[in-house]
Protein backbone atom coordinates (compact mmCIF):
# COMPACT_ATOMS: atom_id res chain seq x y z
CA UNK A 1 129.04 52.45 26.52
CA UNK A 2 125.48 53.37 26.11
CA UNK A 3 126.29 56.93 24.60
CA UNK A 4 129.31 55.39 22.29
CA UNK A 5 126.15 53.12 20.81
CA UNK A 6 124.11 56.24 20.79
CA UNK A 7 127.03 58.21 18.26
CA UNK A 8 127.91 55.32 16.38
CA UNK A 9 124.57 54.74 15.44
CA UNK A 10 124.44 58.69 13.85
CA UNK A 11 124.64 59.31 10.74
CA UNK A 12 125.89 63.29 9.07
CA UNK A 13 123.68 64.91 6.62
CA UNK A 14 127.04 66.34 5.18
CA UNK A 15 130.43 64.69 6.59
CA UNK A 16 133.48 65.50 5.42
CA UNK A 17 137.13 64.83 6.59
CA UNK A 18 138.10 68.38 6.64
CA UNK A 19 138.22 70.64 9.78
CA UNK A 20 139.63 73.92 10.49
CA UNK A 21 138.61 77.36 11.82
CA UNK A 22 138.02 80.61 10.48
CA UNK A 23 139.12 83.34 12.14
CA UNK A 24 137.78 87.18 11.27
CA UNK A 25 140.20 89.04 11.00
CA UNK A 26 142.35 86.93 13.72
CA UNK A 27 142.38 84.26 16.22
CA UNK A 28 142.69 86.57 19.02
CA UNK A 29 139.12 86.12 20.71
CA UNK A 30 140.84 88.86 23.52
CA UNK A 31 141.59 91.80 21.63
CA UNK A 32 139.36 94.63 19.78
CA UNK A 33 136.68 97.16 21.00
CA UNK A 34 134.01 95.76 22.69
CA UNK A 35 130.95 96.08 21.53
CA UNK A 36 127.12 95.05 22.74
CA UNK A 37 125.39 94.92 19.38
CA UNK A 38 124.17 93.07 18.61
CA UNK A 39 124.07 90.55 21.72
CA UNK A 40 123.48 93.26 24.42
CA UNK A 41 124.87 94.15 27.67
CA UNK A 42 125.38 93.38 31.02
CA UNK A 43 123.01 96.52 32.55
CA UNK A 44 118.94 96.16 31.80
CA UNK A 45 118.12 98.22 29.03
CA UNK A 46 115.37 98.87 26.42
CA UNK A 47 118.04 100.50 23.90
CA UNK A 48 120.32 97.46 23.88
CA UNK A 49 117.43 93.95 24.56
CA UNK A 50 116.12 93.74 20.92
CA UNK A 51 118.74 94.13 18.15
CA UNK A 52 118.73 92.72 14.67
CA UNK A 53 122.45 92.86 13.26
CA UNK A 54 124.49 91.55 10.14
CA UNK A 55 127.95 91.33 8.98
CA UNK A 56 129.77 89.79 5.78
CA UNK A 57 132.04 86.96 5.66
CA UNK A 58 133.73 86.94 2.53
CA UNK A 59 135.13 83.97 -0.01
CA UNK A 60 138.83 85.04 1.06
CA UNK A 61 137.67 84.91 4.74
CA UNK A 62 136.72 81.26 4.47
CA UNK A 63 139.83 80.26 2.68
CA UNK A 64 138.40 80.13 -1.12
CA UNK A 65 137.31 77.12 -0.11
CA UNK A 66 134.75 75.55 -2.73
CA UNK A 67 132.46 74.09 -0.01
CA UNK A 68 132.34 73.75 3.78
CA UNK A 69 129.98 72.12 6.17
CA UNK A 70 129.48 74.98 8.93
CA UNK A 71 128.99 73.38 12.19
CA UNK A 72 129.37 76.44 14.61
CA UNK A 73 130.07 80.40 15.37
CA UNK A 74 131.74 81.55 17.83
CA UNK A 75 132.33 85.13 19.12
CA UNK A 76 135.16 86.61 21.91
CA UNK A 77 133.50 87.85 25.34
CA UNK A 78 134.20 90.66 27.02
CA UNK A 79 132.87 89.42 30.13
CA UNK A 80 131.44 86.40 31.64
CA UNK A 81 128.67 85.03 32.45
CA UNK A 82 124.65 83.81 31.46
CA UNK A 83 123.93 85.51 28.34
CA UNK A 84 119.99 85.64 27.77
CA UNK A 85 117.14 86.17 25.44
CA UNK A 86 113.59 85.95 25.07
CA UNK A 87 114.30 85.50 21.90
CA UNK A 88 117.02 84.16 19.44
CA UNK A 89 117.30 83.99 15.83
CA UNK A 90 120.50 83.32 13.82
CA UNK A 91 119.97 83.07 10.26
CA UNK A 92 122.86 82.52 7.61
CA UNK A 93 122.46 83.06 3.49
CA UNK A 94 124.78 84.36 0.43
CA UNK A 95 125.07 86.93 -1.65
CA UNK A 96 127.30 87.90 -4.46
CA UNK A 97 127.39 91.55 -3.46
CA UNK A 98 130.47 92.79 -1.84
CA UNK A 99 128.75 95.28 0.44
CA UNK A 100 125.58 95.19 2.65
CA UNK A 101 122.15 97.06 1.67
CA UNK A 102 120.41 99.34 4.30
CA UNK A 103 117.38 96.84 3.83
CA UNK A 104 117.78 93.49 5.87
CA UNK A 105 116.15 90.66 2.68
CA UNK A 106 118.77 92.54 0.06
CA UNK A 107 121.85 91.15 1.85
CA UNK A 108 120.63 87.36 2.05
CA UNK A 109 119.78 86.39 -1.67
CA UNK A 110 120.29 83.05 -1.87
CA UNK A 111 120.86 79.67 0.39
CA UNK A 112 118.92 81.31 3.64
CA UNK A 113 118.69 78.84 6.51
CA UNK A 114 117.95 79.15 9.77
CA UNK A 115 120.64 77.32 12.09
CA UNK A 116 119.13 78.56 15.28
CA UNK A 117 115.87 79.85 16.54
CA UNK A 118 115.05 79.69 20.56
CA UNK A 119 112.53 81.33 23.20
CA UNK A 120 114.71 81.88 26.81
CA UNK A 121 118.02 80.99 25.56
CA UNK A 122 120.83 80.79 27.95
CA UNK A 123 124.30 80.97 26.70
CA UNK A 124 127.24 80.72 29.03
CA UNK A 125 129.76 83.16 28.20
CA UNK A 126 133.57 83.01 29.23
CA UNK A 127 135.31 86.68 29.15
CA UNK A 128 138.12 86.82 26.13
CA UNK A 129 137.11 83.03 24.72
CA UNK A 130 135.55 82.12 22.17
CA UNK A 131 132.26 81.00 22.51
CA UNK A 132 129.78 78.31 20.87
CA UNK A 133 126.52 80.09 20.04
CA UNK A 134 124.63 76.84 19.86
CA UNK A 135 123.52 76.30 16.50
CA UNK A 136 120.49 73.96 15.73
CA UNK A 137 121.90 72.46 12.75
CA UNK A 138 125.03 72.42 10.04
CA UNK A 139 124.87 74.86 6.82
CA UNK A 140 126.36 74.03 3.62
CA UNK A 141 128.22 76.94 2.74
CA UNK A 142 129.01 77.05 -1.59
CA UNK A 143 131.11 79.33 -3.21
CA UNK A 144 129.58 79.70 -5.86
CA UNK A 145 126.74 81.20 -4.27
CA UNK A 146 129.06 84.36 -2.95
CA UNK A 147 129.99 85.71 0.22
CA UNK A 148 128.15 84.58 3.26
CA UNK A 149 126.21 86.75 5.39
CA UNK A 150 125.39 86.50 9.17
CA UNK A 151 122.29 87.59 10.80
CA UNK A 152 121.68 87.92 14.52
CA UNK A 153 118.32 89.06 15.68
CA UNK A 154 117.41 88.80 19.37
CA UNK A 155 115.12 90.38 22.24
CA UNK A 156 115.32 91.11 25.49
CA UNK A 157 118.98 90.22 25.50
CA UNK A 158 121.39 90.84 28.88
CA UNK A 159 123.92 89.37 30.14
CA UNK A 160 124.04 88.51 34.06
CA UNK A 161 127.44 89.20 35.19
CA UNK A 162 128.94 91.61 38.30
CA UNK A 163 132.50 92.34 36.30
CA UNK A 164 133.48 93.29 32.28
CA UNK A 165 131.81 94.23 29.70
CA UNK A 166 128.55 93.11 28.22
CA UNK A 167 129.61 93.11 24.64
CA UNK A 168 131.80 91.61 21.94
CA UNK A 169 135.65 92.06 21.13
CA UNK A 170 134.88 93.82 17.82
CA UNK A 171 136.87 94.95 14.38
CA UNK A 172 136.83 97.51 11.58
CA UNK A 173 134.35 95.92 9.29
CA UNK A 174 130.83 97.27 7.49
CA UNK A 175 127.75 96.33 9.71
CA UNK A 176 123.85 96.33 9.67
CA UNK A 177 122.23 97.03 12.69
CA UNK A 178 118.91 98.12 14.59
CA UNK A 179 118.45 98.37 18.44
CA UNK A 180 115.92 99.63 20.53
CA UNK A 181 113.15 98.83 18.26
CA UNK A 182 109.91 97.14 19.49
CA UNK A 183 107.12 94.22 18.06
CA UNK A 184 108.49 92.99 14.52
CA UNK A 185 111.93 93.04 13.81
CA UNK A 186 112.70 96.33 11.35
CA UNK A 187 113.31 95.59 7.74
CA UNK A 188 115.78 98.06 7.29
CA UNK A 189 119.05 99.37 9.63
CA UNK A 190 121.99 102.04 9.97
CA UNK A 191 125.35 100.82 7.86
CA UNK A 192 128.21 101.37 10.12
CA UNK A 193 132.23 100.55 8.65
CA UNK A 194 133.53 99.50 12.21
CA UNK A 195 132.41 97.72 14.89
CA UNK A 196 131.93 94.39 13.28
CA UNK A 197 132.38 91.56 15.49
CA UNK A 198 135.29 89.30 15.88
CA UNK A 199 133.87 85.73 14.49
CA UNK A 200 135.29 82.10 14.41
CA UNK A 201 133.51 80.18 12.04
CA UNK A 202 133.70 77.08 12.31
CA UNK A 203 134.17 73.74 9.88
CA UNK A 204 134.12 70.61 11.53
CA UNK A 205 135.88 71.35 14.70
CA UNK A 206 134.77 69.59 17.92
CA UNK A 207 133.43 71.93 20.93
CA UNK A 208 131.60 71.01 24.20
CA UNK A 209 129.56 73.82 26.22
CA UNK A 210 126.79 74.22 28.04
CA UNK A 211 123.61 76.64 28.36
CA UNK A 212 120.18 76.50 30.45
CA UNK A 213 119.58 77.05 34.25
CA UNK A 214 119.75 74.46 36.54
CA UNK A 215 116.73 74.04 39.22
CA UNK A 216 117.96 74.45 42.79
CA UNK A 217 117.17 71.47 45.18
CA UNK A 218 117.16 71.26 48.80
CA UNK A 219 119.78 72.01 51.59
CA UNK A 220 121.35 74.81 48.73
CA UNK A 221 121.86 71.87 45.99
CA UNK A 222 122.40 73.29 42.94
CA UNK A 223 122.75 70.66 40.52
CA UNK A 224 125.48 71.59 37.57
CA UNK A 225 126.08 69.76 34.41
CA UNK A 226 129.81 69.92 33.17
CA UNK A 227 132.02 68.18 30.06
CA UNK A 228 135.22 66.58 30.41
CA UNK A 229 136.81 66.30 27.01
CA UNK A 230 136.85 68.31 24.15
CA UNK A 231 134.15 66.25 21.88
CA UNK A 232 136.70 65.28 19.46
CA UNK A 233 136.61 61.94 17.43
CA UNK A 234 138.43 58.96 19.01
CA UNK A 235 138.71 60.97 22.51
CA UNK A 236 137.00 60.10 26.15
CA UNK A 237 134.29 62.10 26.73
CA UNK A 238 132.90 62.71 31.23
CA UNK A 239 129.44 64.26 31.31
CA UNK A 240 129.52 64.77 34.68
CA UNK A 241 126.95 66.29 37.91
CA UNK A 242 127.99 68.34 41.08
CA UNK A 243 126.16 70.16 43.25
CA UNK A 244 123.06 67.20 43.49
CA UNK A 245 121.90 65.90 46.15
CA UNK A 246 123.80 63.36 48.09
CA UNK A 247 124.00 59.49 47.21
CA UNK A 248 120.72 60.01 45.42
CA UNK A 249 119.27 58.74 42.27
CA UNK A 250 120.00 60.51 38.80
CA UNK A 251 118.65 60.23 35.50
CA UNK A 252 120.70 61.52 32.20
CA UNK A 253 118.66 62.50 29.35
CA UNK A 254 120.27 62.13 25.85
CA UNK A 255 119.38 63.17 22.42
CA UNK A 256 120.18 64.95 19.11
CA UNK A 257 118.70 67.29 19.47
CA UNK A 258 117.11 69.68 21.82
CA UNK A 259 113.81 70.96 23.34
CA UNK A 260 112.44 73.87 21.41
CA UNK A 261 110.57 75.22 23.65
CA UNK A 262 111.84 73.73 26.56
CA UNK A 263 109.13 72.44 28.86
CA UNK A 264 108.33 74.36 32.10
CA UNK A 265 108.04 71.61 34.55
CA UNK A 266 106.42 74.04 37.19
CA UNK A 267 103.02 72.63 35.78
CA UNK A 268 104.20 69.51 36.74
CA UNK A 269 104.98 70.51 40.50
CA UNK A 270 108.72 71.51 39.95
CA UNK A 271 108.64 75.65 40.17
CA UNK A 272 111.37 76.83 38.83
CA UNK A 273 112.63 73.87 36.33
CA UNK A 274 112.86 73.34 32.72
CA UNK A 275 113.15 70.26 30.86
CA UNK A 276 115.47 71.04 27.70
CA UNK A 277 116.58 67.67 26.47
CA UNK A 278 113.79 64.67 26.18
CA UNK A 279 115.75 61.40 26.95
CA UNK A 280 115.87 59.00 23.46
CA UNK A 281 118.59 57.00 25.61
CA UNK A 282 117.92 57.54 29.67
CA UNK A 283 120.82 56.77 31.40
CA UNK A 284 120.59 55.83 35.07
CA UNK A 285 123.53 56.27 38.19
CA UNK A 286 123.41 57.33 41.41
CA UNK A 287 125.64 60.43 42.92
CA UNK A 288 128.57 60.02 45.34
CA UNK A 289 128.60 61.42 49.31
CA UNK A 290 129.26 64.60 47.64
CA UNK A 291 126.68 64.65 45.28
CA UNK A 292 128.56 63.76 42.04
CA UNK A 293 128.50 61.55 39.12
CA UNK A 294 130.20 61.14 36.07
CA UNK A 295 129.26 58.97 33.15
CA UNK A 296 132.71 58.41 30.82
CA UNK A 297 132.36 57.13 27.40
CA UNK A 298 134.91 57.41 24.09
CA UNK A 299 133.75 58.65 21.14
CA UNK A 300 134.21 56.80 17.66
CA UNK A 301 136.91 57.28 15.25
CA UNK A 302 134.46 57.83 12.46
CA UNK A 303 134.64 60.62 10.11
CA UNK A 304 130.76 60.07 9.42
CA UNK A 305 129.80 61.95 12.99
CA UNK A 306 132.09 65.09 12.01
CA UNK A 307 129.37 67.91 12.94
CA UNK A 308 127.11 66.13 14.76
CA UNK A 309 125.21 67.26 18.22
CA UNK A 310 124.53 65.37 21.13
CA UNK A 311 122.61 66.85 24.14
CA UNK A 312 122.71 66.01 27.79
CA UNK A 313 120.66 66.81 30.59
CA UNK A 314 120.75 65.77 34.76
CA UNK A 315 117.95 64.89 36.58
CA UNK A 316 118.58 64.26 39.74
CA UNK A 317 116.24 63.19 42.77
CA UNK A 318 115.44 65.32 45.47
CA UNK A 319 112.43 64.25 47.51
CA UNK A 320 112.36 67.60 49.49
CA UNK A 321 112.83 70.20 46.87
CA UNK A 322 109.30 69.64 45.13
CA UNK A 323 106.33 67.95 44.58
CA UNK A 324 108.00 66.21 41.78
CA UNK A 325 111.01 65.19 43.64
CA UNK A 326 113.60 66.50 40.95
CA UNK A 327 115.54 69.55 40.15
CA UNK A 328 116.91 69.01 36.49
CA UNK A 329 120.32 70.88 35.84
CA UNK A 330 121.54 72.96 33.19
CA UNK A 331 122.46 71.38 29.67
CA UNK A 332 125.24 70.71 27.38
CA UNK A 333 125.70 70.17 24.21
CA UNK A 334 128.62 68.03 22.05
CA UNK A 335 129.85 68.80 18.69
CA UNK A 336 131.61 66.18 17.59
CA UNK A 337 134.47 66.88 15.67
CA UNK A 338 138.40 66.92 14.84
């Protein structure tokens, strides 16, 4: 009840009743080369942690549609797994060019926002899926301003998995890209005509995922913070816990937005844990025999929360895992959409 108050009480920057999906060059988040720029890969390596990457989305790609209220990106796997960074920085702008510039500023002339911008991002990625990237906030994408461009710039990027391939299913498309490089990002890159990555782009379409680490408790407790649902409008929503301790206390923290940075809460005498979401609504339950609990809500049949973000977090009690006497989980994040 307390989170249906929580997204009724939201209101968009930019709503609109349109929703769809861009796909480029296809819906098939499975198929294409895989590539590990500009995201990295799955071994350690200096060549392939700090990348700074763009790629062109054209008018025609996005429909010809006039406007559009970009809530999300999403790119196809090639394996799965955490997906890390020291650093993150995703950056979207226009230009009325129809090709990219060897110099990084040339290909974003006008409407520049960042939509994200993290330090020790985790991003949970699912092998030949598409996968939400995350974004801060919406952009208002206008025609009339030209083609939209995508930039990706990251450091010490890997992604922890034992099976596939750390990249991206990938297309034949022009690219900008530097790897390898060290300190500030390069203001200039290599143009390649393949290799472009697979994108969904996405207007007002619900998603739920997750990122962070949790912080293991006690006895091998791991607590884990999952989504039942699919986030869209006038649909029940289960933000549920495993892997806490059992029958023991649990707070859920719930906001807009997140942390940025996320707090360290070793200072605080929990080693190891990171507070990403600051609790505007705390929600309190207690977990099950097997150290579960799920908190099941509906979300509102109002066009008005179309793009909006809501962000969850566990805390769970643990008495013998710290000084502290919790080990927060992971974190999710809802998109609420059609």
């Amino acid at each position: 009840m307390r989170i249906t108050t929580l997204l009724a009480s939201i209101v968009a920057l930019t709503s609109t009743a349109f929703a769809q999906n861009f796909h480029i060059p296809d819906a098939l988040a499975s198929q294409g080369p895989c590539n590990v720029i500009p995201f990295g890969n799955r071994v350690a390596s200096a060549t392939w942690e700090n990348q700074r990457y763009q790629q062109m989305v054209t008018t025609a790609d996005l429909g010809n549609k006039t406007v559009l209220n970009i809530c999300e990106l999403a790119f196809g796997a090639c394996g799965s797994g955490n997906r890390e960074f020291k650093t993150i920085e995703i950056k979207l702008g226009q230009t009325k060019a129809t090709s990219l510039s060897t110099t990084f500023s040339a290909n974003m002339v006008t409407n520049v926002q960042t939509v994200l911008s993290a330090k020790n991002y985790r991003w949970y990625n699912t092998n030949n899926h598409w996968n939400r990237l995350g974004l801060d906030k919406s952009y208002l994408y206008l025609s009339m301003n030209g083609n939209l461009v995508v930039e990706v710039t990251v450091t010490g990027a890997i992604l922890r998995s034992t099976a596939g391939n750390g990249g991206m299913h990938s297309f034949s498309r022009q690219r900008l890209y530097r790897f390898g490089w060290t300190g500030t990002p390069p203001t200039t890159g290599t143009i390649g005509s393949t290799a472009a990555l697979k994108i969904q782009v996405s207007a007002g379409m619900a998603d739920v995922h997750r990122f962070g680490r949790s912080c293991k408790g006690s006895a091998s407790n791991d607590p884990q913070l999952s989504f039942t649902g699919t986030g869209k409008l006038n649909t029940a929503l289960g933000v549920n816990l495993s892997g806490a301790r059992n029958t023991a206390p649990t707070l859920l923290a719930v906001n807009v937005s997140r942390l940025e940075p996320a707090i360290d809460l070793g200072v605080i005498g929990a080693s190891g844990c990171t507070m990403y979401v600051q609790n505007a609504i705390t929600i309190a339950g207690v977990t099950n025999t097997s150290g579960v609990f799920s908190l099941k809500a509906t979300i509102p049949n109002n066009n008005a929360l179309l793009c909006v973000r809501a962000y969850f977090q566990y805390f769970p009690f643990d008495r013998q895992a710290n000084s502290l006497g919790i080990t927060p989980s992971n974190y999710g994040c809802v998109l609420v959409g059609n």
